[in-house]
N, C-alpha and C. Protein backbone atom coordinates (compact mmCIF):
# COMPACT_ATOMS: atom_id res chain seq x y z
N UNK A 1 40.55 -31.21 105.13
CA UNK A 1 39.78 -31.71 104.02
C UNK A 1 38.62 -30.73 103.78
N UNK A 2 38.66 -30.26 102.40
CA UNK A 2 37.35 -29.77 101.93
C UNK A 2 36.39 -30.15 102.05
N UNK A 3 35.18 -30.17 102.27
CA UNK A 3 33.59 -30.57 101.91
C UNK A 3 33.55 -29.48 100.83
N UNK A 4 32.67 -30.14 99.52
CA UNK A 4 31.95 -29.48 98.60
C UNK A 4 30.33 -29.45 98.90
N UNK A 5 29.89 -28.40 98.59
CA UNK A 5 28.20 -27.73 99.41
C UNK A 5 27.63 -28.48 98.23
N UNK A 6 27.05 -29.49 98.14
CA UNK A 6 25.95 -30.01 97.03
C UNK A 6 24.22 -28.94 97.22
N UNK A 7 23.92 -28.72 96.36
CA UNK A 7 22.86 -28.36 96.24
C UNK A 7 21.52 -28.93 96.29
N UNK A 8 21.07 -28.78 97.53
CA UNK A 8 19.24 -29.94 97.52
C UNK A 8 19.03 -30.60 96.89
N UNK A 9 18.91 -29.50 96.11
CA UNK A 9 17.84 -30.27 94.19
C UNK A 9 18.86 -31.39 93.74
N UNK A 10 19.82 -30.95 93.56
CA UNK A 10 21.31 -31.73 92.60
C UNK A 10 21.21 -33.22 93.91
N UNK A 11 21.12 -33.18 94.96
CA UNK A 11 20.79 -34.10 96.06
C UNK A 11 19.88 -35.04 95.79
N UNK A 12 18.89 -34.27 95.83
CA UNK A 12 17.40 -35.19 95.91
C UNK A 12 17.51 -35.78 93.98
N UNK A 13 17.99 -34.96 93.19
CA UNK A 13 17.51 -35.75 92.30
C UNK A 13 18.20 -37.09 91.79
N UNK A 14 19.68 -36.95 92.49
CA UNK A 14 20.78 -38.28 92.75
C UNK A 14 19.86 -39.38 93.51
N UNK A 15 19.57 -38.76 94.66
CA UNK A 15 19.02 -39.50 95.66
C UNK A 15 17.79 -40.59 95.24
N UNK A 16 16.99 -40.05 94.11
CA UNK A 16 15.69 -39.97 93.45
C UNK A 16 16.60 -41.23 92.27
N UNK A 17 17.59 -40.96 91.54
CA UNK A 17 17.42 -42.14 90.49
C UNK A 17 18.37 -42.97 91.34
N UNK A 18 18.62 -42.69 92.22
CA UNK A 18 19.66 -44.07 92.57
C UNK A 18 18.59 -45.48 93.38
N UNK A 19 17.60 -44.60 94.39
CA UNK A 19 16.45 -45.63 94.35
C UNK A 19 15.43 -46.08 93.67
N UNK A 20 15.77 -45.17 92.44
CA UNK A 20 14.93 -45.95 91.16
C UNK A 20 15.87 -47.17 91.05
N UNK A 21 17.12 -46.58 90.62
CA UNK A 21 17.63 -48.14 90.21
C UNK A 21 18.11 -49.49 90.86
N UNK A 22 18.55 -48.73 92.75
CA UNK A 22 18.24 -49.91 93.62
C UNK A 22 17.02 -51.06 93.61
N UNK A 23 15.81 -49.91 93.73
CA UNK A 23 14.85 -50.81 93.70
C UNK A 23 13.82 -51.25 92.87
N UNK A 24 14.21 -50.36 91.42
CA UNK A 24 13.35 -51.26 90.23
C UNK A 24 14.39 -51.13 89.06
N UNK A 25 15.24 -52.47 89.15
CA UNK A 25 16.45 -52.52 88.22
C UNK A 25 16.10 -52.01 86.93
N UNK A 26 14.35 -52.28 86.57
CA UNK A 26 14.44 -52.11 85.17
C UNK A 26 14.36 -50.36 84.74
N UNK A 27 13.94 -49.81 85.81
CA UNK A 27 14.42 -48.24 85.47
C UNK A 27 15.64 -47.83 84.61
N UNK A 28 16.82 -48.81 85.66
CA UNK A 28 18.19 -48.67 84.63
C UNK A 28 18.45 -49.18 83.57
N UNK A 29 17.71 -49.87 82.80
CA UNK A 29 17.98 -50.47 81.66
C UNK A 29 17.25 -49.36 80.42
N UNK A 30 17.90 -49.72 79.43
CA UNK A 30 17.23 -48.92 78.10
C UNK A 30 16.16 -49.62 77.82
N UNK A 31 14.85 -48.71 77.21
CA UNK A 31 13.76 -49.33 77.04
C UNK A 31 13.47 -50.38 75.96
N UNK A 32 12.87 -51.25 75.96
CA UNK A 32 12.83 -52.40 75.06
C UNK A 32 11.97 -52.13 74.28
N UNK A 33 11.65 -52.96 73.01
CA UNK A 33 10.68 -53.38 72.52
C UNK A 33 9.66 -53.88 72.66
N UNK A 34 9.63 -54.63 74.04
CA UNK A 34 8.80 -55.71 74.41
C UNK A 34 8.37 -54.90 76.42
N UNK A 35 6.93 -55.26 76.80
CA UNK A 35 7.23 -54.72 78.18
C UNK A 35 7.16 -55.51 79.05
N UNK A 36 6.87 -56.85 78.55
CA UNK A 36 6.92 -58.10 79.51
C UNK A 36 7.36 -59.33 78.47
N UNK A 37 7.46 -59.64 77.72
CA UNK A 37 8.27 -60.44 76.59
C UNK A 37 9.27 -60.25 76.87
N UNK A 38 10.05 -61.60 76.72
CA UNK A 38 11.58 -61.27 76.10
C UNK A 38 11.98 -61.32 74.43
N UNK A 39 12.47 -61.28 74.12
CA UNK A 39 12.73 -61.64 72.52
C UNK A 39 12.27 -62.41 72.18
N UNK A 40 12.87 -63.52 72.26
CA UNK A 40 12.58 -64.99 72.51
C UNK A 40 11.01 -65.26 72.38
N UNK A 41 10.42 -64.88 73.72
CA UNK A 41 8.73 -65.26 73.52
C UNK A 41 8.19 -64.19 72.93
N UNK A 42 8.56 -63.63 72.43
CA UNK A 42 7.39 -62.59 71.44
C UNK A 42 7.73 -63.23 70.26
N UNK A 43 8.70 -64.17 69.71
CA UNK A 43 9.02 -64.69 68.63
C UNK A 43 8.11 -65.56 68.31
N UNK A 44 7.96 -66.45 69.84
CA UNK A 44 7.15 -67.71 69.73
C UNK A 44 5.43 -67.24 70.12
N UNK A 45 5.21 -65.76 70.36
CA UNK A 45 3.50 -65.33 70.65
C UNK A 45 3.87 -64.78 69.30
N UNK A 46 4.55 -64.19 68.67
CA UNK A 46 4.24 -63.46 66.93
C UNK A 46 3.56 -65.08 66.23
N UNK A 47 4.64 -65.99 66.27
CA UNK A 47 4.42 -66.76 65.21
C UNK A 47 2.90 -67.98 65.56
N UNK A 48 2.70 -67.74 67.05
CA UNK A 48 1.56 -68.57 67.49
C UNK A 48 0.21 -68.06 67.20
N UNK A 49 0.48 -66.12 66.94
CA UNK A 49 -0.69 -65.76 66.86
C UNK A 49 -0.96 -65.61 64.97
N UNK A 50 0.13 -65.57 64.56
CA UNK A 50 0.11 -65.79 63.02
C UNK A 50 -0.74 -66.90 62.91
N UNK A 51 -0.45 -67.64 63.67
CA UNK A 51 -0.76 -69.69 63.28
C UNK A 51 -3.03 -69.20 62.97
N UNK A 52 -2.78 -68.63 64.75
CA UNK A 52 -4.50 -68.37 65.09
C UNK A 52 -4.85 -67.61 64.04
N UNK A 53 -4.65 -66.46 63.36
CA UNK A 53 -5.63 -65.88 62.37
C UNK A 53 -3.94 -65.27 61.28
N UNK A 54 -3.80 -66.44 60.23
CA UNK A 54 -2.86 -65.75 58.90
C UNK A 54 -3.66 -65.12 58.26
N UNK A 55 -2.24 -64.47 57.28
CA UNK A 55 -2.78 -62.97 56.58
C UNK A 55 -2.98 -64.23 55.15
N UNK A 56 -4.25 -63.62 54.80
CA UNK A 56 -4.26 -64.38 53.53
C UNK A 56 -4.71 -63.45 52.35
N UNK A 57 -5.58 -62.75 52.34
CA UNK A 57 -6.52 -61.62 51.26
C UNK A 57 -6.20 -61.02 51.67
N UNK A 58 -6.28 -60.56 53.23
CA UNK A 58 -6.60 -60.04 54.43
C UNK A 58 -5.16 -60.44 55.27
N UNK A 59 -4.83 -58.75 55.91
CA UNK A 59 -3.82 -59.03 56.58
C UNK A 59 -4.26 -59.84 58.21
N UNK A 60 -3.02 -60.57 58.65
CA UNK A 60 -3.36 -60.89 60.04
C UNK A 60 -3.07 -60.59 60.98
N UNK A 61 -2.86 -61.64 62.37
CA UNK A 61 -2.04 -61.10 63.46
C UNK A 61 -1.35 -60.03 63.52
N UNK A 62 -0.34 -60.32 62.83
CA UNK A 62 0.90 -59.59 63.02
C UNK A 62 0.74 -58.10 62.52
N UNK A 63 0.44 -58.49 61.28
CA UNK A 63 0.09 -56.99 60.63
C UNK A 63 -0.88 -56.55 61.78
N UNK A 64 -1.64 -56.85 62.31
CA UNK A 64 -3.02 -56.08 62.99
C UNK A 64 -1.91 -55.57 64.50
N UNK A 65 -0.59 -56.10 64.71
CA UNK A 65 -0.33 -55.75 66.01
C UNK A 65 -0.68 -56.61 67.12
N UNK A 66 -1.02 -58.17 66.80
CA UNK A 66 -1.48 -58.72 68.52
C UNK A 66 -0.52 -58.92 69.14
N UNK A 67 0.14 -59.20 68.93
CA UNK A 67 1.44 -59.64 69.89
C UNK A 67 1.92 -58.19 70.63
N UNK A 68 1.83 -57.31 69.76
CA UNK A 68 1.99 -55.88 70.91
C UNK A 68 1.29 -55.92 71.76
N UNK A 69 -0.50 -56.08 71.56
CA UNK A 69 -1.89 -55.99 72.32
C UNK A 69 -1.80 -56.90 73.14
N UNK A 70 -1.04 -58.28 73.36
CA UNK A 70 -0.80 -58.89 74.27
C UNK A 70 0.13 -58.48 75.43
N UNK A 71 1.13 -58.58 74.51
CA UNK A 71 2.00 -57.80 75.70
C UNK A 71 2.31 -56.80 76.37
N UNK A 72 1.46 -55.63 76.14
CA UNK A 72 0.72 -54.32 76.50
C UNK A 72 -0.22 -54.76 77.44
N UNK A 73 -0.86 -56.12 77.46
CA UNK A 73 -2.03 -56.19 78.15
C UNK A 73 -1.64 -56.98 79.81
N UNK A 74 -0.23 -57.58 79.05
CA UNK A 74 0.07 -58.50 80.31
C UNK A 74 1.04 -57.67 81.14
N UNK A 75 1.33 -56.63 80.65
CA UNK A 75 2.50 -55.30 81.63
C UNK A 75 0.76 -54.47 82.51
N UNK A 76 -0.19 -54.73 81.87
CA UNK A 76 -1.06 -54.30 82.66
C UNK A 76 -1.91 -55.28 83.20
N UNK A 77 -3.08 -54.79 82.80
CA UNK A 77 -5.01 -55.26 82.98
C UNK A 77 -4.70 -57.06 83.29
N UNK A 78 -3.79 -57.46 82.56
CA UNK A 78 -3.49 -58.68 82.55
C UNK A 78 -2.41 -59.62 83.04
N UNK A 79 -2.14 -59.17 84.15
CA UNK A 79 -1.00 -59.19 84.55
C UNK A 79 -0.95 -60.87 85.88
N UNK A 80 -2.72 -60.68 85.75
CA UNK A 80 -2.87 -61.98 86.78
C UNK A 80 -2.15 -63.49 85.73
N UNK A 81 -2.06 -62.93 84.23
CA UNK A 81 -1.58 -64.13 83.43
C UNK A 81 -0.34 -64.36 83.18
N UNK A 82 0.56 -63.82 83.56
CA UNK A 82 1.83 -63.45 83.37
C UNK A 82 2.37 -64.96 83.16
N UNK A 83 2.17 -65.65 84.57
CA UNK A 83 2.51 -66.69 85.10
C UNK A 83 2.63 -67.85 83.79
N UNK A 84 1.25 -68.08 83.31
CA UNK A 84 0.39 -68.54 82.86
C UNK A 84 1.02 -68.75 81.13
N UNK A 85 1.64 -67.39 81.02
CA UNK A 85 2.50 -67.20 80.12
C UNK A 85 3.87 -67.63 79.29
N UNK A 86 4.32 -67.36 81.06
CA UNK A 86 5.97 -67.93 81.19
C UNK A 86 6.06 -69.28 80.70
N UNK A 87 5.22 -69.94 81.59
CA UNK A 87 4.98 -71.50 81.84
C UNK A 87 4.56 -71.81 80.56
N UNK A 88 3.74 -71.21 79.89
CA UNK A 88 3.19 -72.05 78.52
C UNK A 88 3.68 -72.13 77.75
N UNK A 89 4.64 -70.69 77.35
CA UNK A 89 5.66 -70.61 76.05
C UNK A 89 7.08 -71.43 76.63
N UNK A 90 7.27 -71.52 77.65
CA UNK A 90 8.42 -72.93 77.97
C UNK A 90 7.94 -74.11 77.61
N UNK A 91 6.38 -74.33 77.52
CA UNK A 91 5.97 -75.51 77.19
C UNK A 91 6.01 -75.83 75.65
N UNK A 92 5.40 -74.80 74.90
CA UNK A 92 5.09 -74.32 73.86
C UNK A 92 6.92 -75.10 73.02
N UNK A 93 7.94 -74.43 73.63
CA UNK A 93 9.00 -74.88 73.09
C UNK A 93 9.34 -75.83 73.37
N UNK A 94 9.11 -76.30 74.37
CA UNK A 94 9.24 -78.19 74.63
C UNK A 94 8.71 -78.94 74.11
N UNK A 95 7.77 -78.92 73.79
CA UNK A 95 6.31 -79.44 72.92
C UNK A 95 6.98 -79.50 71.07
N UNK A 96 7.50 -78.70 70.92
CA UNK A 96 8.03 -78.55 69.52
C UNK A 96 9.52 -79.32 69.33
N UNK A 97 10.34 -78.47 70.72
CA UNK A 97 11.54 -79.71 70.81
C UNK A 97 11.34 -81.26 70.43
N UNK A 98 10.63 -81.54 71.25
CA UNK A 98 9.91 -82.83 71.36
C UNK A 98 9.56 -83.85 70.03
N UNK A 99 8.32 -83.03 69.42
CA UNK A 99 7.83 -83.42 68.00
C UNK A 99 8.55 -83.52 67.00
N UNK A 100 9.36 -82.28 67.11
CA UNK A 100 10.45 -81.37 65.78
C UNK A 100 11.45 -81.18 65.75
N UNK A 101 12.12 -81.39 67.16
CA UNK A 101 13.38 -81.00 67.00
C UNK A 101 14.25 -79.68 67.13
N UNK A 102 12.94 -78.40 66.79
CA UNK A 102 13.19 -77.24 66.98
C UNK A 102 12.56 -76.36 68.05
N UNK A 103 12.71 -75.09 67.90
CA UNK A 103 12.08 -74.47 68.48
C UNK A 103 10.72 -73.86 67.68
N UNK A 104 9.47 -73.46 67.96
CA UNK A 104 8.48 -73.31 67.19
C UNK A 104 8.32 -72.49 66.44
N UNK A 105 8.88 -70.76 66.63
CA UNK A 105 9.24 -69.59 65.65
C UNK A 105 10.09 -70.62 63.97
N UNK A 106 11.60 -71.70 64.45
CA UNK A 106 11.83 -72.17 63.50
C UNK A 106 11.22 -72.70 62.69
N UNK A 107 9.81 -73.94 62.93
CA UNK A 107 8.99 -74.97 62.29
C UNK A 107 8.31 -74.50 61.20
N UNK A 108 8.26 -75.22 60.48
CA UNK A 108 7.30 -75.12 59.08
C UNK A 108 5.73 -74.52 59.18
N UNK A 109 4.94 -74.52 58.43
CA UNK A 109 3.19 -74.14 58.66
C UNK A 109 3.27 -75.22 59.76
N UNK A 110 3.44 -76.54 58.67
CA UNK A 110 2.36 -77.25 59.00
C UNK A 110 2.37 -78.58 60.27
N UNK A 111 3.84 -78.41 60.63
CA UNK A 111 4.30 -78.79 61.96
C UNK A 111 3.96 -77.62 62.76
N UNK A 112 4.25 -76.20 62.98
CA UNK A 112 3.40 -75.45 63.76
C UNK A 112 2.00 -76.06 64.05
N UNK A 113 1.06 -75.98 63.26
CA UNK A 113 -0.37 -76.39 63.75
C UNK A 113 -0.19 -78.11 63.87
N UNK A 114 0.69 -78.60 63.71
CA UNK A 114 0.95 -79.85 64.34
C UNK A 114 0.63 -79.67 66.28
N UNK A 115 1.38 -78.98 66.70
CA UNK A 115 2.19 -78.52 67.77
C UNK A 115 1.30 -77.74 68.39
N UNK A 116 0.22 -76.58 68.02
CA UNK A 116 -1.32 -76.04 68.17
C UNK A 116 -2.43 -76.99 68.31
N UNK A 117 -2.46 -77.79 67.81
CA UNK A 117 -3.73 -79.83 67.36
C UNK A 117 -3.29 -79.92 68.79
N UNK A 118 -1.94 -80.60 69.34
CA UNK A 118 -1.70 -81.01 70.47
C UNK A 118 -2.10 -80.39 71.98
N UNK A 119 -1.50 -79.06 71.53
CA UNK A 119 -1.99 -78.34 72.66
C UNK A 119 -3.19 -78.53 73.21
N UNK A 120 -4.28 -77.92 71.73
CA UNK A 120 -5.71 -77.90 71.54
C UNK A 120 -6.42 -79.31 72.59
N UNK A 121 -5.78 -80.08 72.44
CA UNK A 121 -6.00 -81.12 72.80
C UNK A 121 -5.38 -82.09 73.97
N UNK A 122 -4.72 -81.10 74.82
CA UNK A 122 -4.01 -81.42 75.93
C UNK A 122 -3.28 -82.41 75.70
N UNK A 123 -2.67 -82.52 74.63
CA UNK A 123 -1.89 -84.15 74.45
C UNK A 123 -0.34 -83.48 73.69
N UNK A 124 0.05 -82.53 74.62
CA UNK A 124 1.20 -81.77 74.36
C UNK A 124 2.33 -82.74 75.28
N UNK A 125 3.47 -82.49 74.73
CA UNK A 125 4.66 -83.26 75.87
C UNK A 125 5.12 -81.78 76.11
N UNK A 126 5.91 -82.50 77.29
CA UNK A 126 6.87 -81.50 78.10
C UNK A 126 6.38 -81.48 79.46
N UNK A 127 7.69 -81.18 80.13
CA UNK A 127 7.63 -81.05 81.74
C UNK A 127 6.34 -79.86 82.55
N UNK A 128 6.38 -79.23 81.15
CA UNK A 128 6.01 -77.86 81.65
C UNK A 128 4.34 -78.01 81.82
N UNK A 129 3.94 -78.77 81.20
CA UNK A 129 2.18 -79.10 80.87
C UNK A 129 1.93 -80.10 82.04
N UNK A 130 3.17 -80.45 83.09
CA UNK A 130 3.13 -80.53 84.14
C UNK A 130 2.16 -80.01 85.27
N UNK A 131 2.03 -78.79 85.27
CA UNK A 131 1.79 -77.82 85.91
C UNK A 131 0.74 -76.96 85.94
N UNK A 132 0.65 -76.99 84.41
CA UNK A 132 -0.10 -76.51 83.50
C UNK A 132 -0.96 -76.46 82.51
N UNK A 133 -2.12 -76.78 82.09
CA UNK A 133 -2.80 -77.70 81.14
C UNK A 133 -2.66 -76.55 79.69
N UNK A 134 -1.92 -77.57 79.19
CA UNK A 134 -1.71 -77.21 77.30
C UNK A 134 -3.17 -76.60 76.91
N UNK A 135 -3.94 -77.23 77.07
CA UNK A 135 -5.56 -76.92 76.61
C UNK A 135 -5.55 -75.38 77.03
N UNK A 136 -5.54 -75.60 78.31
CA UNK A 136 -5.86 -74.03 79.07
C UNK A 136 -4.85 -72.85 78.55
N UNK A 137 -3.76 -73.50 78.07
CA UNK A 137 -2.89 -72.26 77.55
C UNK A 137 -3.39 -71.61 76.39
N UNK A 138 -3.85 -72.63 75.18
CA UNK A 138 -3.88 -72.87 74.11
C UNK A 138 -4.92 -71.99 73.83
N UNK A 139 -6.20 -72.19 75.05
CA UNK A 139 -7.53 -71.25 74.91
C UNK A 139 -6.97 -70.04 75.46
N UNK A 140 -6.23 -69.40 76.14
CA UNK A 140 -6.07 -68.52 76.83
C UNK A 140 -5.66 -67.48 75.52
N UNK A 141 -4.39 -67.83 75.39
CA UNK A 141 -3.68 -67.14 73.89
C UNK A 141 -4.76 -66.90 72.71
N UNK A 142 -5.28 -68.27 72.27
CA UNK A 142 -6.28 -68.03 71.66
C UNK A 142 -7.38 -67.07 71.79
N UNK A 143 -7.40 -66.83 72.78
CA UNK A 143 -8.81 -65.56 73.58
C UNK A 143 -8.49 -64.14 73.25
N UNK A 144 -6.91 -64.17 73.82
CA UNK A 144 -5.79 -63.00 73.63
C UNK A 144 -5.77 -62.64 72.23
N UNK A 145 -5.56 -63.34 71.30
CA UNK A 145 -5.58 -62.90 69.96
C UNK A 145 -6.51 -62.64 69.08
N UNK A 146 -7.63 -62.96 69.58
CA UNK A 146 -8.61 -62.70 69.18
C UNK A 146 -9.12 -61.11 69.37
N UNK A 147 -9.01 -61.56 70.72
CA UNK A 147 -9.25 -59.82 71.04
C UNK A 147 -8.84 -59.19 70.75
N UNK A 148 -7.21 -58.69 70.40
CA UNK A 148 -6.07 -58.31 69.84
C UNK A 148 -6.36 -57.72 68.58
N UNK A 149 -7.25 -58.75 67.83
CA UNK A 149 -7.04 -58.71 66.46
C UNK A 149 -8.70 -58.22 66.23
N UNK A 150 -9.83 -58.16 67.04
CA UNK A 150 -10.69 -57.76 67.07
C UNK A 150 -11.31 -56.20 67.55
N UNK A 151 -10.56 -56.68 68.62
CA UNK A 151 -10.94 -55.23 69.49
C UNK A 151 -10.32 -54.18 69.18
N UNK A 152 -10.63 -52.82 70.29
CA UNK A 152 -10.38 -51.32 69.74
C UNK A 152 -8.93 -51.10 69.46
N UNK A 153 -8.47 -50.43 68.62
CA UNK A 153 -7.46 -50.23 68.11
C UNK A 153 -6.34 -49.54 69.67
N UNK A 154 -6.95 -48.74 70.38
CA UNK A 154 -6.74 -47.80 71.46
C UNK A 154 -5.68 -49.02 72.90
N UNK A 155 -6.31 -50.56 72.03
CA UNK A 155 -5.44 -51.19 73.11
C UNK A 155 -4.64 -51.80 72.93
N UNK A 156 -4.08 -51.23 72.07
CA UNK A 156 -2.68 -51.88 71.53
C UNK A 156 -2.66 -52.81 70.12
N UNK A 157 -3.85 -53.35 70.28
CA UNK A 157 -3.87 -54.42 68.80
C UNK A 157 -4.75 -53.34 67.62
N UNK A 158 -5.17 -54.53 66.82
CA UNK A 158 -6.01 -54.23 65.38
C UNK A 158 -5.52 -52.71 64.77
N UNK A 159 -4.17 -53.23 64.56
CA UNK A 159 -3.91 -52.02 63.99
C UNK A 159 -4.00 -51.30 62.53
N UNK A 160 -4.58 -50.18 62.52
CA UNK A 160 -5.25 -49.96 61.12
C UNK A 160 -6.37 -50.15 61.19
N UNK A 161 -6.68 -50.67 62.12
CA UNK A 161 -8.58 -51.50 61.86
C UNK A 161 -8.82 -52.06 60.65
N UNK A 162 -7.16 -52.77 60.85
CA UNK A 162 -7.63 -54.41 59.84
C UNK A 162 -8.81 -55.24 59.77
N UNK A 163 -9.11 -55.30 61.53
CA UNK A 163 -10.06 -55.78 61.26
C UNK A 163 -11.49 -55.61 60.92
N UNK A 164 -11.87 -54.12 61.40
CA UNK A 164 -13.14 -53.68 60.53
C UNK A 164 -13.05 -53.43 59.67
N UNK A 165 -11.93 -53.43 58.59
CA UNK A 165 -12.05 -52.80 57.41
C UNK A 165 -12.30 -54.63 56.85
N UNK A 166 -11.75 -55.65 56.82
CA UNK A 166 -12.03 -56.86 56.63
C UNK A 166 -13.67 -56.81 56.74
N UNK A 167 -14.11 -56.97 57.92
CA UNK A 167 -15.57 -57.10 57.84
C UNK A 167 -16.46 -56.13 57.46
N UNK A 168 -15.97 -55.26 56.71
CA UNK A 168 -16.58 -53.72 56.44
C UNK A 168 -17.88 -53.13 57.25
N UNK A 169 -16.72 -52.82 58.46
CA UNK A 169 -17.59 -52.10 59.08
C UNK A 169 -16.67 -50.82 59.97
N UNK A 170 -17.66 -49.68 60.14
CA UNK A 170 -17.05 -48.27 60.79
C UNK A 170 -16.66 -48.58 61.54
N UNK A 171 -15.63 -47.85 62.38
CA UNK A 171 -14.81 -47.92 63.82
C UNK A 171 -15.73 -47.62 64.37
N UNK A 172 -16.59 -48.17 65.50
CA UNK A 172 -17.50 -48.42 66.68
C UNK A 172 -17.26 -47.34 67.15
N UNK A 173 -18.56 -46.29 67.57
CA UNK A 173 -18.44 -44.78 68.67
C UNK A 173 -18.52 -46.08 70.24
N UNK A 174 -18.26 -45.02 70.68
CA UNK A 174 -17.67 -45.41 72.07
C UNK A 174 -18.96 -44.45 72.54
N UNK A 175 -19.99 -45.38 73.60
CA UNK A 175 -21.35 -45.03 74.26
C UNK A 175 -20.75 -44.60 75.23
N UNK A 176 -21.10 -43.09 75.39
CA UNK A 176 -21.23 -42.77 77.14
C UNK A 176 -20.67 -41.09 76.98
N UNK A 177 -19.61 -41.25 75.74
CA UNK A 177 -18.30 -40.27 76.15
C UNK A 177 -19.57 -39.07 75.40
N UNK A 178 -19.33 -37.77 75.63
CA UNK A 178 -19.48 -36.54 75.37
C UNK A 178 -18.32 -36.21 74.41
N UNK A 179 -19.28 -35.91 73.05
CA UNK A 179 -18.72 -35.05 71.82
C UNK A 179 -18.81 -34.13 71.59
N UNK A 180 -18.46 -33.42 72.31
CA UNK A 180 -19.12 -31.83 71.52
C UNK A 180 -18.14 -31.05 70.84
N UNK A 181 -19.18 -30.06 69.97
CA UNK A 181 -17.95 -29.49 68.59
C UNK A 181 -17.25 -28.56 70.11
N UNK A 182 -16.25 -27.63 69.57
CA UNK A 182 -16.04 -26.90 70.23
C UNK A 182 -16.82 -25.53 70.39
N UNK A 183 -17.97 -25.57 69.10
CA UNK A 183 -18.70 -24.11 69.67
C UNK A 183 -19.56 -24.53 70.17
N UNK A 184 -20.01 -25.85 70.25
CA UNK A 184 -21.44 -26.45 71.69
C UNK A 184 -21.06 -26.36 72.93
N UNK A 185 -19.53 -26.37 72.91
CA UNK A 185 -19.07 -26.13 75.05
C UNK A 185 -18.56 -25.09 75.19
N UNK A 186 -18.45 -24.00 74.09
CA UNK A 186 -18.18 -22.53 74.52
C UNK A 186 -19.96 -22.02 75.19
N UNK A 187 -20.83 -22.44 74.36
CA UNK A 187 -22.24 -21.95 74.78
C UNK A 187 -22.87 -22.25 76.02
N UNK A 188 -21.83 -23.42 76.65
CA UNK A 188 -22.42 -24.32 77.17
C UNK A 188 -22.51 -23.80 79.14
């Protein structure tokens, strides 16, 4: 029997994606849309954060990008909420099952903020608010989208700077950082 001489490199770099994909399955998958969403709940955080600030004169949520800025935030910085997440948007659709019949991306305006009132108000059904207080979800997301739709463009949300251009005001300098032209740090 032959042996064929593999080459180090051609080795190590087999060696290199095969324990990528042993041990972080999602290496092997094609990249998504979403980095901690599934379809599904970015359907039901698009249309929850629509509910929190619609486009009316003025574009909203969606247009501004929160639902990216969320879920950008919970693959990172935010990741202690993940949990917090799972659990609420299972609730979130039980809560609507419940009232409506549907799922909440499906519901009308004004059964949506039917289904938001409840939360708001810890007087949500479902197994899941079990566990979990509707209220606390309700403020949490709410916090999330705000920021999303407020804050620096650089973190995923307010895209366009919808929202300073709404309140007419300049994109905020950032205190601390060093500007210099490029002929002030040739001299320098």
């Amino acid at each position: 029997m032959l042996r064929k001489k593999l080459p180090r490199r051609q080795f190590l770099k087999g060696a290199a994606a095969a324990g990528c994909v042993s041990l972080f399955p999602a290496c092997g998958k094609p990249p998504g849309r979403w980095r901690f969403f599934t379809e599904a709940e970015a359907a039901a955080v698009s249309a929850i954060c629509e509910q929190i600030i619609p486009t009316d004169q003025d574009p909203g949520a969606i247009s501004a990008g929160v639902p990216n800025f969320i879920d950008k935030q919970l693959a990172g910085v935010y990741k202690r909420h993940q949990q917090a997440y799972r659990t609420g948007l299972a609730g979130v659709q039980e809560s609507s099952q419940a009232m409506f019949g549907a799922g909440f991306e499906a519901l009308n305006w004004a059964s949506q903020t039917a289904v938001l009132e409840a939360l708001e108000s810890g007087k949500a059904k479902g197994r899941s608010w079990e566990s979990q207080s509707s209220r606390a979800f309700f403020q949490l997301i709410r916090d999330h989208t705000m920021q999303g739709f407020y804050g620096s463009p650089r973190h995923g949300g307010n895209r366009d700077y919808v929202s300073y251009k709404m309140l007419g005001i300049d994109y905020p300098q950032i205190i601390g950082q060093n500007r210099y032209k490029r002929s002030q740090a040739r001299k320098a």
